[in-house]
Protein backbone atom coordinates (compact mmCIF):
# COMPACT_ATOMS: atom_id res chain seq x y z
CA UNK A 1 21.37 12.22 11.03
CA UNK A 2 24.06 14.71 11.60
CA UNK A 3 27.41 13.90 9.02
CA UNK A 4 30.59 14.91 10.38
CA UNK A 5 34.29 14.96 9.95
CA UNK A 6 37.03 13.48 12.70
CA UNK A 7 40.07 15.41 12.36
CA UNK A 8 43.07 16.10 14.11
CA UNK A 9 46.16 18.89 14.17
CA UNK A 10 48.57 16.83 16.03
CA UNK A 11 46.59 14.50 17.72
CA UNK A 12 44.14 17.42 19.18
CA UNK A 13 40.93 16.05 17.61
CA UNK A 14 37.86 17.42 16.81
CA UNK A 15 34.81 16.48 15.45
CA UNK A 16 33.51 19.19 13.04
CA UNK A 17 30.10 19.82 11.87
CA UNK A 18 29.35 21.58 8.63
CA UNK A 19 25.85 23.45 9.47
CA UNK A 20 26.57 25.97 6.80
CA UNK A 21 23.32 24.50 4.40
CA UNK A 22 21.34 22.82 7.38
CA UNK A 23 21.58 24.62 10.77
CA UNK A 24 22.25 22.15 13.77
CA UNK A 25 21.26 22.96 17.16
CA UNK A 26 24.32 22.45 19.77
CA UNK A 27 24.37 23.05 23.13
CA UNK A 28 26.45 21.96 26.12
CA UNK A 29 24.64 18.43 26.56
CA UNK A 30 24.92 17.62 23.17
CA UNK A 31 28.70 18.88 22.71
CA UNK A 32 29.79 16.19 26.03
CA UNK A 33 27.57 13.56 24.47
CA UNK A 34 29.47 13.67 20.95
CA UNK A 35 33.17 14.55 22.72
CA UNK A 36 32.77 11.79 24.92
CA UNK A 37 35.42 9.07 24.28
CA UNK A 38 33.49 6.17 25.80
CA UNK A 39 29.94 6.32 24.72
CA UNK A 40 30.03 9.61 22.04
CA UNK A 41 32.28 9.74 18.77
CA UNK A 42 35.71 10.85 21.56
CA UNK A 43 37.01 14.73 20.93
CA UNK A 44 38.61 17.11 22.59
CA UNK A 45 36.52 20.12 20.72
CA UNK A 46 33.32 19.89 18.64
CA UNK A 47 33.38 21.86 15.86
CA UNK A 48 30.36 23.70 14.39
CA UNK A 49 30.49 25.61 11.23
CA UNK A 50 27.56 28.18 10.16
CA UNK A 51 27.10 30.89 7.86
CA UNK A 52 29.33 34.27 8.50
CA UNK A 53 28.00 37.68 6.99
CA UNK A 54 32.16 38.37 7.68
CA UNK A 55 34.12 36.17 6.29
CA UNK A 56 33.65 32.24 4.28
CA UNK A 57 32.65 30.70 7.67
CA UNK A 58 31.70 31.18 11.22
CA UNK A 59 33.64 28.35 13.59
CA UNK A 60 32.19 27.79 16.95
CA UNK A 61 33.77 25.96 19.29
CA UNK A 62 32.70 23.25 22.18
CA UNK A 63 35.66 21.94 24.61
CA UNK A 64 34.99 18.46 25.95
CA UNK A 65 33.18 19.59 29.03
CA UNK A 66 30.35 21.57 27.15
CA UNK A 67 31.95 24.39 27.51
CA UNK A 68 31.73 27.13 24.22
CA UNK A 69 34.83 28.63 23.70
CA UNK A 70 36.57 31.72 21.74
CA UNK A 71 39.48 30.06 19.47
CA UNK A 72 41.25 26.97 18.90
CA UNK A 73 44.64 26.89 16.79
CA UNK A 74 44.71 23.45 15.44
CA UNK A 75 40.86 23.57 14.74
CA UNK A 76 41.41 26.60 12.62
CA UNK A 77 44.07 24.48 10.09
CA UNK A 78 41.66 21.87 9.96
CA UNK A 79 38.81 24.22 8.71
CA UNK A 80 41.39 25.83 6.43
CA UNK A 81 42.25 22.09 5.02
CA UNK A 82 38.28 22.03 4.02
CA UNK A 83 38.90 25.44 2.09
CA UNK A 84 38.44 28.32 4.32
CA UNK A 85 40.40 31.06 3.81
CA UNK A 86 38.61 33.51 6.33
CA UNK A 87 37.13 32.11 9.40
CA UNK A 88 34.81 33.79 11.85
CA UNK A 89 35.67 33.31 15.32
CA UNK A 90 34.21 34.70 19.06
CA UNK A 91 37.65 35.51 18.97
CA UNK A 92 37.64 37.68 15.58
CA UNK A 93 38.23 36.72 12.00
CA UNK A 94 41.14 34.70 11.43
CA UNK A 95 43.26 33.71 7.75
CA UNK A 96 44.59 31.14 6.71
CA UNK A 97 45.91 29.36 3.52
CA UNK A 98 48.17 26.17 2.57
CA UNK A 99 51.01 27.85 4.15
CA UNK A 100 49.84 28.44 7.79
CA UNK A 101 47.18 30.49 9.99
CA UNK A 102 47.83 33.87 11.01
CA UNK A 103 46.33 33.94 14.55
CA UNK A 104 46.15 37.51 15.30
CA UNK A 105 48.03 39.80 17.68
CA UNK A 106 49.01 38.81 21.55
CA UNK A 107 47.47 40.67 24.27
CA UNK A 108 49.65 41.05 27.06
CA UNK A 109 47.14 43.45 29.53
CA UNK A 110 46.30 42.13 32.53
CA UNK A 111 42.86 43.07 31.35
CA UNK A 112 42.89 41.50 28.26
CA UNK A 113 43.84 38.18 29.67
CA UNK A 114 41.59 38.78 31.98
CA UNK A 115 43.06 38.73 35.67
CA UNK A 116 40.86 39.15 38.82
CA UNK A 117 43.49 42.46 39.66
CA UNK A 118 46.31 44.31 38.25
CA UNK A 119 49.66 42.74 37.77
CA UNK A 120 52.70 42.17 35.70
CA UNK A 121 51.66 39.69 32.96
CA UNK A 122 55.43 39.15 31.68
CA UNK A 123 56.54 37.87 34.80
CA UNK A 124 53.48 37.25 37.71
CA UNK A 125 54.10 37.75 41.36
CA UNK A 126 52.03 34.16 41.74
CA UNK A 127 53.23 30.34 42.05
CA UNK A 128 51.49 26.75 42.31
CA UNK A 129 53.52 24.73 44.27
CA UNK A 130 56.86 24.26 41.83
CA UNK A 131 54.77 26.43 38.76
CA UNK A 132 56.39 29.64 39.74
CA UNK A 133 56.21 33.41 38.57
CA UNK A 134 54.48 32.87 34.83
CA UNK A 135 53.28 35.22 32.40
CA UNK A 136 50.19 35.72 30.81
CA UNK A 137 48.68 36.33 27.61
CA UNK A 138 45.29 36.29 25.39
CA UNK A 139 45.69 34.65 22.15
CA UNK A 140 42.26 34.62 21.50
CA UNK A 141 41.73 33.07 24.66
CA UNK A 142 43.52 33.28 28.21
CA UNK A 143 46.60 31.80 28.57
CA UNK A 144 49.31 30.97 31.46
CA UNK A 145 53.06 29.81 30.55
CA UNK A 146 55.29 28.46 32.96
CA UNK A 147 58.63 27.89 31.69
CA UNK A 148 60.75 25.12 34.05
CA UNK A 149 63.58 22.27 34.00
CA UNK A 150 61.41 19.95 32.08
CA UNK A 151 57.90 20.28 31.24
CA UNK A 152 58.04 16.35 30.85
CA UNK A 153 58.08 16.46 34.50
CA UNK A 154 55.81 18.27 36.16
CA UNK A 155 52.67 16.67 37.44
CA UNK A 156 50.53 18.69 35.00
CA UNK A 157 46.85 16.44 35.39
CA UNK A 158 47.24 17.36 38.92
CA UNK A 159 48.19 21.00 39.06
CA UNK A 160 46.76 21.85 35.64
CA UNK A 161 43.34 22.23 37.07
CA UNK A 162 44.17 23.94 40.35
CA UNK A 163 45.92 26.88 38.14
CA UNK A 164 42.80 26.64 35.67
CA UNK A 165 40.65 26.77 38.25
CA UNK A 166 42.14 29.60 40.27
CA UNK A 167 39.87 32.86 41.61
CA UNK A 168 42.60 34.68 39.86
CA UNK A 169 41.17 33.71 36.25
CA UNK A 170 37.97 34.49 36.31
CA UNK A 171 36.91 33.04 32.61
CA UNK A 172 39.26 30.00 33.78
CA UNK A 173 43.05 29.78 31.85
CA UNK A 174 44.79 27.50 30.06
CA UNK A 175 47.99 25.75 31.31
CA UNK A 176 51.44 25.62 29.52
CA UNK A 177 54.71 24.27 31.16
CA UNK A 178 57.43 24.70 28.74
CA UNK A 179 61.06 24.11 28.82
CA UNK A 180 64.16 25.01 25.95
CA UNK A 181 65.62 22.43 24.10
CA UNK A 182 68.19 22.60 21.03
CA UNK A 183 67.02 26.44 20.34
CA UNK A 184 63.08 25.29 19.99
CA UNK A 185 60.36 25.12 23.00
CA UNK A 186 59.73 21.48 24.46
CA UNK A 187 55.65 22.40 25.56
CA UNK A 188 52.68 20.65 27.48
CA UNK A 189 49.32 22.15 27.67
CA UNK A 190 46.53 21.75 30.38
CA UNK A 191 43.94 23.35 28.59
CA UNK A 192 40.73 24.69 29.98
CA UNK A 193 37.24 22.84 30.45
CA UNK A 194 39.53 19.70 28.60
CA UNK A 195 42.58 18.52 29.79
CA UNK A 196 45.34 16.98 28.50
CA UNK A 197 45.49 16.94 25.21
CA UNK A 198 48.67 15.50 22.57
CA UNK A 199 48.90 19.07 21.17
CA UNK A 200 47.32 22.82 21.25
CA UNK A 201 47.30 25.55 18.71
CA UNK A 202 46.54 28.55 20.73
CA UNK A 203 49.34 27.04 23.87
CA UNK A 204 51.84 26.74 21.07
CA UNK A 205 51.16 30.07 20.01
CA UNK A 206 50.75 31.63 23.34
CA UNK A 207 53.80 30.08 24.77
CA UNK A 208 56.42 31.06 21.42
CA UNK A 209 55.33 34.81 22.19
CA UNK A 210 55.94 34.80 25.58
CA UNK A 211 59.36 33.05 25.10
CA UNK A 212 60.24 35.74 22.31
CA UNK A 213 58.74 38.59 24.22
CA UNK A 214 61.36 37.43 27.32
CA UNK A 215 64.14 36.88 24.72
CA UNK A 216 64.83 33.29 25.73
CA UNK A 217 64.19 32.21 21.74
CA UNK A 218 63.60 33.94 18.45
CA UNK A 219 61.15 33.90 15.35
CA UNK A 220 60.48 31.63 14.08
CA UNK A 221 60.90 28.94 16.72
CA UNK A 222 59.71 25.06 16.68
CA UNK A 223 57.01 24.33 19.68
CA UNK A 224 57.33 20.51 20.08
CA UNK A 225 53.92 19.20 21.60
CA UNK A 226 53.58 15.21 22.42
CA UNK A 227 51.46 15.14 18.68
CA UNK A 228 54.37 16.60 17.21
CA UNK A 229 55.62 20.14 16.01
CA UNK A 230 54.24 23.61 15.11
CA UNK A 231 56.70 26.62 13.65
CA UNK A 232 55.32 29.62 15.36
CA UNK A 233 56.15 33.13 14.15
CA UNK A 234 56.11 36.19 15.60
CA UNK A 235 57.52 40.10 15.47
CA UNK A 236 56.27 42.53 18.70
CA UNK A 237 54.04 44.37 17.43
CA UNK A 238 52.62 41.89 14.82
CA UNK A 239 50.22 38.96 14.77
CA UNK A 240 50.99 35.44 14.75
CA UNK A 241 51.90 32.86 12.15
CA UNK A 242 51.47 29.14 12.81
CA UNK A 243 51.96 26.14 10.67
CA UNK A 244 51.45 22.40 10.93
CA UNK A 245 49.64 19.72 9.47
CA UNK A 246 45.74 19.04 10.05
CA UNK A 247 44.31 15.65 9.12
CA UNK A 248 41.10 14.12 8.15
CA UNK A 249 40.65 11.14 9.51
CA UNK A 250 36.82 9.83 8.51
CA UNK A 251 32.96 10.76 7.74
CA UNK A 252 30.20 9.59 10.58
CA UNK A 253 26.84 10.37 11.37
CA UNK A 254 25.33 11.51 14.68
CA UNK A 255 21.97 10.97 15.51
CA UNK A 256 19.94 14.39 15.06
């Protein structure tokens, strides 16, 4: 049998698998069959943790669909709850303590993202029906913010995956729609190869620098996700800080 733990950051659940003293094979079939809500254990991410010649741990990362992917934000406090203080990531080592997770720098190039072609990332000559002129950015993964009247209402399970989906993204992109409310960031995420979900690290994170790097807020700021709220801080120029809770939630066993 495979043990594992069900955790949460916000209601963003994962189920994580400590492969650090046994390895355990994982592959897109088996990553669906665990995430799956109706006849698996229910996730949004599996979470697979091996040995790292870099840092404490090596995190790799399965989205619901069976997809591998480079970073999740909430996953990462979760793995720091279990005692990581360095984490190994497709995305590149990240640190963390009690306090919060430093997520790395922003990446703003329309390169880095990546787009299909050159363009403006702060403010993109591109719309979705009412999603209109966003920017892009690559915090450890790709990254589309839409700031509008209210995020609440905006159709997101249907446009989410046409914008995810677009030729324009060519690894695919997660989907933010945020609004401003009382001097914090009112946010909800389509993310990629998942869906909905109550709350997403990387979106919160992604999203706060855009909104500094535009001016509209400043550091730190409160992103309030349907799960609840992250404090997101950032300087241009610097990496990222993000705090929040992470919860364990219980110990199962998957068949091997």
């Amino acid at each position: 049998m495979i043990r594992f733990r069900k955790m949460h950051g916000l209601g963003n659940d994962f189920v994580v698998i400590d492969a650090r003293e046994g390895a355990v094979a994982m592959d897109a079939a088996r990553a669906r069959a665990i995430a799956d809500r109706r006849t698996g254990v229910g996730c949004d991410q599996v979470i697979l943790l091996e040995p790292s010649e870099v840092a404490e741990v090596k995190m790799r990362i399965w989205n619901a669909d069976g997809g591998e992917v480079e970073a999740c934000g909430n996953a990462t406090r979760c793995v720091v709850m279990l005692g990581a203080g360095t984490i190994e990531t497709k995305a590149g080592i990240l640190k963390g303590d009690a306090g919060g997770v430093d997520m790395g720098a922003p990446r703003f190039g329309w390169e880095e993202i990546p787009l299909a072609y050159p363009m403006d990332t702060a403010a993109m000559p591109v719309s979705w029906e009412e999603l209109k002129e966003p920017s892009a950015v690559n915090v450890g993964n790709p990254h589309v913010v839409f700031f509008v009247e209210d995020a609440k209402a905006v159709d997101l399970e249907r446009l989410g995956p046409l914008v995810e989906h677009d030729p324009l993204f060519p690894e695919r992109v997660n989907v933010n729609v945020a609004n401003l409310e009382e001097g914090a960031i009112r946010l909800r995420v389509w993310e990629r190869g998942t869906g909905l979900t109550q709350a997403c690290g990387t979106g919160a994170c992604a999203t706060a620098a855009v909104a500094i790097r535009r001016k509209l807020v400043e550091s730190p700021v409160e992103v309030r996700l349907p799960g609840g709220s992250l404090i997101i801080a950032w300087q241009p120029g610097g990496t990222i800080r993000m705090s929040g809770p992470a919860t364990h939630v219980f110990d199962g066993e998957w068949p091997e």
